[in-house]
Protein backbone atom coordinates (compact mmCIF):
# COMPACT_ATOMS: atom_id res chain seq x y z
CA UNK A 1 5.00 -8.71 -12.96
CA UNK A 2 2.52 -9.07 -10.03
CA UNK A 3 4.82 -9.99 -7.03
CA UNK A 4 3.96 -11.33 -3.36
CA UNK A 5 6.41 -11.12 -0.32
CA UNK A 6 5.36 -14.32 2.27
CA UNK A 7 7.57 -16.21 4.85
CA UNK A 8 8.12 -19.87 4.25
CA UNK A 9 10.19 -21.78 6.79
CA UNK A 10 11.31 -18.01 8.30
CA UNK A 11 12.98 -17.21 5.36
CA UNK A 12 11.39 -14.16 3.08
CA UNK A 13 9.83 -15.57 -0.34
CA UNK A 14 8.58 -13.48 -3.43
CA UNK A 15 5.97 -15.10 -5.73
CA UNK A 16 4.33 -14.24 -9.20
CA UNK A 17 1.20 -14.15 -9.50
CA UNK A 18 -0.60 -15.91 -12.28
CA UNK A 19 -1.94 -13.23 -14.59
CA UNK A 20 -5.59 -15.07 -15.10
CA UNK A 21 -5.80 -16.73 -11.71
CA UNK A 22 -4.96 -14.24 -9.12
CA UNK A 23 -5.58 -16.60 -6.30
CA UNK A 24 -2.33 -18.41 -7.50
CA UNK A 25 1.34 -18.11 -7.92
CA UNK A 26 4.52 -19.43 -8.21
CA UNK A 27 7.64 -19.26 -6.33
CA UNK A 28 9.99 -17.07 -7.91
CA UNK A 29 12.88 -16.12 -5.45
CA UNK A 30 13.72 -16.67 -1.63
CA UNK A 31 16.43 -15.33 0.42
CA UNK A 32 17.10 -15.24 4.30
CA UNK A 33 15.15 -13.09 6.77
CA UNK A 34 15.32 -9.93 4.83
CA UNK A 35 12.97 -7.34 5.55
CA UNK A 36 13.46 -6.03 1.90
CA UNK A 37 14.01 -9.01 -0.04
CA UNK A 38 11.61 -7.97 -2.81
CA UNK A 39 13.38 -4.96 -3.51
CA UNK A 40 16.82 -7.34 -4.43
CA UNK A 41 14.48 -9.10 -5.87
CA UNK A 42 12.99 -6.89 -8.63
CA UNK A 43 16.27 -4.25 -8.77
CA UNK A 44 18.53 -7.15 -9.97
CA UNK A 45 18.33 -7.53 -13.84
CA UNK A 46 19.63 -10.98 -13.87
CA UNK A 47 16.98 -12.21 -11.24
CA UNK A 48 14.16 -10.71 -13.15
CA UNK A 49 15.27 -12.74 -15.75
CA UNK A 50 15.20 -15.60 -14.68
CA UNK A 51 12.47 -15.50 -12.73
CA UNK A 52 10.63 -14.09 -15.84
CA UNK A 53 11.52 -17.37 -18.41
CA UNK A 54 10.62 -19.71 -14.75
CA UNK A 55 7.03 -17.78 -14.93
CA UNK A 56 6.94 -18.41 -18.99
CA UNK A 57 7.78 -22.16 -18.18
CA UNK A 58 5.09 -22.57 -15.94
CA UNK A 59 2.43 -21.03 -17.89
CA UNK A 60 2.98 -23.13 -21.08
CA UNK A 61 3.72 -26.25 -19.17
CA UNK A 62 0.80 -25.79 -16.89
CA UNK A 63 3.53 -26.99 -14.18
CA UNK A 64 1.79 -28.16 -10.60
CA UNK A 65 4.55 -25.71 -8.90
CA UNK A 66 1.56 -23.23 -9.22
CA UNK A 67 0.91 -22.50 -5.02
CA UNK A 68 -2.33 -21.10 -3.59
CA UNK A 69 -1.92 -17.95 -2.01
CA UNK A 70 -4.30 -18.75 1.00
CA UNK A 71 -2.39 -21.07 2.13
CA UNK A 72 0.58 -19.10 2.91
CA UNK A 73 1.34 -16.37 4.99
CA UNK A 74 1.45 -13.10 3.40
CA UNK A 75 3.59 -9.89 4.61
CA UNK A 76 3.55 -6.48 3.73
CA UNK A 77 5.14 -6.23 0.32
CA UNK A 78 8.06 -4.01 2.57
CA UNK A 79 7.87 -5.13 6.04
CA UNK A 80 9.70 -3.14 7.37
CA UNK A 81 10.03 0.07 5.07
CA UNK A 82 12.91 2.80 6.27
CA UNK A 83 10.43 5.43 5.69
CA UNK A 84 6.86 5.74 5.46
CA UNK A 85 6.24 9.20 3.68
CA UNK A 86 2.52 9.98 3.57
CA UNK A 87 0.68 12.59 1.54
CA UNK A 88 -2.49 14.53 3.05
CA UNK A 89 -4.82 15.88 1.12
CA UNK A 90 -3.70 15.03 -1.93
CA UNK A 91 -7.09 14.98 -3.79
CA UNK A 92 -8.98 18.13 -4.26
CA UNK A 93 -12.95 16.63 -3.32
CA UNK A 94 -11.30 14.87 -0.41
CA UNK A 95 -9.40 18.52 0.75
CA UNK A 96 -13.02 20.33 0.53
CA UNK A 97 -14.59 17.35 2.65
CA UNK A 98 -13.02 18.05 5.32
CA UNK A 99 -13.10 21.82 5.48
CA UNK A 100 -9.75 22.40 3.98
CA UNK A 101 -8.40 24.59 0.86
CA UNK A 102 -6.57 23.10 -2.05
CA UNK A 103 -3.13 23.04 -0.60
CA UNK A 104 -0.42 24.63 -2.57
CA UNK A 105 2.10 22.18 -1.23
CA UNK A 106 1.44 19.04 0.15
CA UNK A 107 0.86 17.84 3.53
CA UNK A 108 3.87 15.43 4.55
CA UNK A 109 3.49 13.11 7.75
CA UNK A 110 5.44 9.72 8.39
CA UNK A 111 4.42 6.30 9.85
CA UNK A 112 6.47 3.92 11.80
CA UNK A 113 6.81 0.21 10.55
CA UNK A 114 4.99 -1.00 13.64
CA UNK A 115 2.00 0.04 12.14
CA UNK A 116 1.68 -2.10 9.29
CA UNK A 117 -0.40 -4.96 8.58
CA UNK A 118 -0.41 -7.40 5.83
CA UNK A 119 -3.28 -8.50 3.28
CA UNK A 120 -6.14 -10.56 5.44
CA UNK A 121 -4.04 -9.51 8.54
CA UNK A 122 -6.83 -7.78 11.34
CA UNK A 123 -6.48 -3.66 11.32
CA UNK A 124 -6.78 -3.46 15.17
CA UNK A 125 -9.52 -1.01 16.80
CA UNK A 126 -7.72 0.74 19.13
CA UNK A 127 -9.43 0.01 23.20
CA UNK A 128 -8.97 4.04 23.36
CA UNK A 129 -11.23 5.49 20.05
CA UNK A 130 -13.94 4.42 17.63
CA UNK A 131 -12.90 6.61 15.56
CA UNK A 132 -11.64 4.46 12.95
CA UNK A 133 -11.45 5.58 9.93
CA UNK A 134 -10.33 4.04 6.66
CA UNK A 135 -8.60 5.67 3.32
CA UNK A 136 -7.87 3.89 0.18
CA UNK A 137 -4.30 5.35 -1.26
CA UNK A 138 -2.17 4.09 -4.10
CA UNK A 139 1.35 3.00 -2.30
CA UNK A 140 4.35 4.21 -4.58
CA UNK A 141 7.57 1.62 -3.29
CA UNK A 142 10.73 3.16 -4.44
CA UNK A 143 13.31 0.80 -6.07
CA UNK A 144 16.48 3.38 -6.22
CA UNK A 145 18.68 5.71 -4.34
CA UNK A 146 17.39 9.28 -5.56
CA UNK A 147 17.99 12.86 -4.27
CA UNK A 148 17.39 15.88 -6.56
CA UNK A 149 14.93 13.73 -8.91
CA UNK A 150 13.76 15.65 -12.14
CA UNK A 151 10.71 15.23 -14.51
CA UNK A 152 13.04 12.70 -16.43
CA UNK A 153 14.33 11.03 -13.64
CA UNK A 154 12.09 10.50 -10.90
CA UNK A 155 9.84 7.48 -12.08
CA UNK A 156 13.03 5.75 -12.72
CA UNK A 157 13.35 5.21 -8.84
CA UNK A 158 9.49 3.25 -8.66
CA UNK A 159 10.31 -0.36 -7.85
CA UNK A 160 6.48 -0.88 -8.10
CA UNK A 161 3.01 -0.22 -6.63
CA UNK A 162 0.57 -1.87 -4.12
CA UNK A 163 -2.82 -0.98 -2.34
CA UNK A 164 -2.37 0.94 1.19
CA UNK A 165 -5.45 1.87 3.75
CA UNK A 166 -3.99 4.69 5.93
CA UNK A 167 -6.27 3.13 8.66
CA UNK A 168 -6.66 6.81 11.18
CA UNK A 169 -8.35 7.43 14.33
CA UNK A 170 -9.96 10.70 13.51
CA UNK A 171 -10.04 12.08 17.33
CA UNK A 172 -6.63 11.23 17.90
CA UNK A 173 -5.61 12.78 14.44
CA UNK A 174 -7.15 16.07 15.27
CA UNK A 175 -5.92 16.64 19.59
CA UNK A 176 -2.98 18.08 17.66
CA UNK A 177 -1.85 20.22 14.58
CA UNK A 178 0.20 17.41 13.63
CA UNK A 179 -1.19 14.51 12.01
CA UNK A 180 1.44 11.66 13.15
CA UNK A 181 -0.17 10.11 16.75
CA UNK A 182 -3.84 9.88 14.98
CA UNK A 183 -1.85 7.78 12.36
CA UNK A 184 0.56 4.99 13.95
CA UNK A 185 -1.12 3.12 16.22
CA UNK A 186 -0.57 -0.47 15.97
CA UNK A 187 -1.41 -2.21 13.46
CA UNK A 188 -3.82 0.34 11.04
CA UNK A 189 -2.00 0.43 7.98
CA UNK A 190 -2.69 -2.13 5.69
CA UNK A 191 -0.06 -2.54 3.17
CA UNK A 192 -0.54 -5.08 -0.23
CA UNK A 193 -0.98 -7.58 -0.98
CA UNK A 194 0.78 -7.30 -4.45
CA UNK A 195 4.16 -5.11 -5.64
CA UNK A 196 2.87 -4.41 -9.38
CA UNK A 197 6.07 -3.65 -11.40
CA UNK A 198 5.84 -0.75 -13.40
CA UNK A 199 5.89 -1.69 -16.77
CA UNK A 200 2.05 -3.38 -15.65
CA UNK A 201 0.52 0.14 -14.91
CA UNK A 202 0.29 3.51 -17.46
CA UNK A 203 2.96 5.83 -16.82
CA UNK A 204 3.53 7.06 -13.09
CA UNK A 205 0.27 4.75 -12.19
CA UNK A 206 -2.18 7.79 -13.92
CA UNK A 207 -5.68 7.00 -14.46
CA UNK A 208 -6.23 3.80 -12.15
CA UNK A 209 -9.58 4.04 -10.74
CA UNK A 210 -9.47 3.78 -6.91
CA UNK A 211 -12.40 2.86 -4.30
CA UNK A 212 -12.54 1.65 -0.81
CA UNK A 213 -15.36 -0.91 0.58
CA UNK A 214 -16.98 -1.38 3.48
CA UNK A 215 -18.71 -4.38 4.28
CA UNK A 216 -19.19 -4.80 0.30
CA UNK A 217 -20.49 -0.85 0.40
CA UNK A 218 -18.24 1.52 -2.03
CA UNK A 219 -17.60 4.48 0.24
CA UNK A 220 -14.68 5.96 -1.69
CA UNK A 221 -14.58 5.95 -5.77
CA UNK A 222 -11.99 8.21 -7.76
CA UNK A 223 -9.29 7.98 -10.32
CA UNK A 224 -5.53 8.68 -9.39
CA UNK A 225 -5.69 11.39 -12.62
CA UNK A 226 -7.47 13.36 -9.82
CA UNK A 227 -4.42 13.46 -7.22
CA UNK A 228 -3.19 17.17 -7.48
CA UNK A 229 0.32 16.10 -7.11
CA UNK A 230 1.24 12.96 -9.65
CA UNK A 231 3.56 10.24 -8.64
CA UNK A 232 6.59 11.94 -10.22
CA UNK A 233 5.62 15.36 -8.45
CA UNK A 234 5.74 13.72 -4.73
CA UNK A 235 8.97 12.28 -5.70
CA UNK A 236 10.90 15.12 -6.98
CA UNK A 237 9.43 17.47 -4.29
CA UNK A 238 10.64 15.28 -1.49
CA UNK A 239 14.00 14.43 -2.75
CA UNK A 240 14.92 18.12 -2.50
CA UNK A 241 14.66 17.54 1.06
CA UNK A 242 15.22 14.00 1.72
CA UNK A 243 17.11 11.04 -0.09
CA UNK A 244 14.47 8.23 -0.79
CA UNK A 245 16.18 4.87 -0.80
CA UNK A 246 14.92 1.33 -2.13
CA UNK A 247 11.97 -0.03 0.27
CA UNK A 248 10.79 3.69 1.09
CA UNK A 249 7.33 3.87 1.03
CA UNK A 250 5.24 6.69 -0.26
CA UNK A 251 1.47 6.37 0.04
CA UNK A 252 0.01 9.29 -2.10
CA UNK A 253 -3.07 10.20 -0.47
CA UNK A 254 -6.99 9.13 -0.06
CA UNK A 255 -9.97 10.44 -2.64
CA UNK A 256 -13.07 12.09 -1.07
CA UNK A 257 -15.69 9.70 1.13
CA UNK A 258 -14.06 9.17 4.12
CA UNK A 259 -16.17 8.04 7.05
CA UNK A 260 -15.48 10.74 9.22
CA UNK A 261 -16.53 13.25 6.32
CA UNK A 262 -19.94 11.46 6.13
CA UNK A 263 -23.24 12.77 7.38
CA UNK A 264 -23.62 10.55 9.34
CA UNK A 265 -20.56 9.18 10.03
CA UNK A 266 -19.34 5.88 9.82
CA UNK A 267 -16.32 4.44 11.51
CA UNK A 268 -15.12 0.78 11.07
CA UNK A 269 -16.12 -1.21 13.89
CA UNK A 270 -14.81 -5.06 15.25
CA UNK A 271 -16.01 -7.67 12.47
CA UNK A 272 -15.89 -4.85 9.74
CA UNK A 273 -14.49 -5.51 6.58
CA UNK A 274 -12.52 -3.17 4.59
CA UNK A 275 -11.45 -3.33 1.28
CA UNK A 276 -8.58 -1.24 -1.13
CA UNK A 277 -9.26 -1.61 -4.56
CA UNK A 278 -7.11 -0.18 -7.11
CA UNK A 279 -7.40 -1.27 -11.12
CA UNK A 280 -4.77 -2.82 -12.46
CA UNK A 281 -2.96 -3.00 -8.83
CA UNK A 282 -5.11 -5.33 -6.67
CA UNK A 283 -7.51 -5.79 -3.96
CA UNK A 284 -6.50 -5.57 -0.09
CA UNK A 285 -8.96 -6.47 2.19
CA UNK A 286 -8.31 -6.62 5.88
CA UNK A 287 -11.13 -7.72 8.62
CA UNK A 288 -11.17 -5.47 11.54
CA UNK A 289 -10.69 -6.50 15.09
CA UNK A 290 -11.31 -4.86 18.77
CA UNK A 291 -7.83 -4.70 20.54
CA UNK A 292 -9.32 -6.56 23.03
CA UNK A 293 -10.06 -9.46 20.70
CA UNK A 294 -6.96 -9.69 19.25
CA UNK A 295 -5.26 -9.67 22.06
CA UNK A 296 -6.50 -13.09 23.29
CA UNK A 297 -5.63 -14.72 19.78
């Protein structure tokens, strides 16, 4: 299934989304203010279920509880994620772009909740740098309590996958040899708008083609069979360290054609659009405003 997370009367609402007509969907499950309620949602069997023969119903009945979905409010498909675990330089071409070896292990750095934004929500150009910079990443969202994950195992802890733009400001990113201050400023990580379930995608989300768009311009184009370390790698390298728990995020790193990697560069700039695009998993597309600006709305 093709899942949305929204608020409706403050309470926390997961839709399905039609699987011709993307632009609709129908209300599948609600509980209260719950900051993971799509990861009850899709980890209870029972649910599924009935949500599932609901989303049959309405197909073959062509029922009018079919909802548009822009005229709702969409969140992050995990609010409010425990962790954010991001992978650097997790494609080869985009290493090399930037001056940097194939790693042998990969480049770990977290974000902080505040710094998500949802589908059509404004990524916010920081009144400090214009060095904005976007990256297109597939977002792994894990589903299950796992520590010690194997080859066998670790896929069994996906709940699903959505579109993420590790929005950066480059000059930030590089004052220090850490990544992390460059990376969490308010309100630069788009996260969405759609949890795909995993039986949607080929194994471990393998050979999705991935781009990013600028103003309609394709800056980034790859396929996640490029990523150096696969979807069940990142997991069972972290959980040696770390136990990932349901609503972790892991967003898996950005292909080659960054802006800041250009010649010239290009940076997003207030009225930009940016797009995420990610086959089978969706399209996230976020305007970008000046902190000034949105700071008046």
């Amino acid at each position: 299934m093709k899942l949305i997370s929204f608020l409706k009367h403050g309470r926390s609402c997961i839709g399905a989304v039609h699987p011709v007509h993307a632009t609709q969907f129908l209300e599948v499950f609600s509980c209260a203010q719950d900051d993971q309620c799509i990861i009850k949602f899709v980890t209870e069997i029972q649910l599924v279920q009935e949500a599932q023969s609901k989303f049959q119903q309405a197909l073959e009945n062509s029922t009018s509880a079919w909802q548009n979905i822009d005229e709702i409010v969409i969140q992050p498909v995990i609010p409010r994620p425990g962790k954010i675990i991001c992978v650097g330089l997790n494609y080869a071409d985009h290493a090399k772009e930037g001056g940097n070896a194939k790693p042998e292990y990969p480049s770990f750095f977290l974000r902080g909740h505040s710094s998500l934004v949802a589908h059509s929500e404004p990524m916010i150009l920081s009144r400090v740098s214009d060095m904005f910079d976007f990256e297109a990443e597939l977002a792994v969202v894990i589903g299950k309590r796992i520590r010690h994950a194997t080859s066998s195992t670790a896929l069994d802890a996906v709940a699903g996958y959505t579109c993420f733009n590790d929005g950066t400001f480059r000059d930030y990113q590089k004052r220090t040899a850490q990544w992390t201050i460059g990376k969490n400023f308010d309100g630069t990580g788009a996260l969405g708008p759609f949890l795909v379930t995993p039986d949607e995608v080929p194994m471990g989300a393998i050979g999705l083609d991935i781009l990013s768009r600028l103003n309609g311009e394709v800056m980034q184009h790859s396929n996640t069979r490029d990523m150096i370390w696969t979807v069940s790698d990142l997991i069972q390298i972290l959980s040696e360290c770390l136990t990932l728990e349901p609503g972790d995020v892991i967003a898996t790193g950005t292909p080659s054609g960054v802006g800041y990697a250009r010649k010239p560069q290009v940076f997003m700039r207030d009225g930009d659009t940016i797009e995420v695009v990610i086959e089978g998993i969706g399209t996230l597309s976020n305007p970008v405003r000046s902190e000034a600006v949105a700071s008046i709305c």
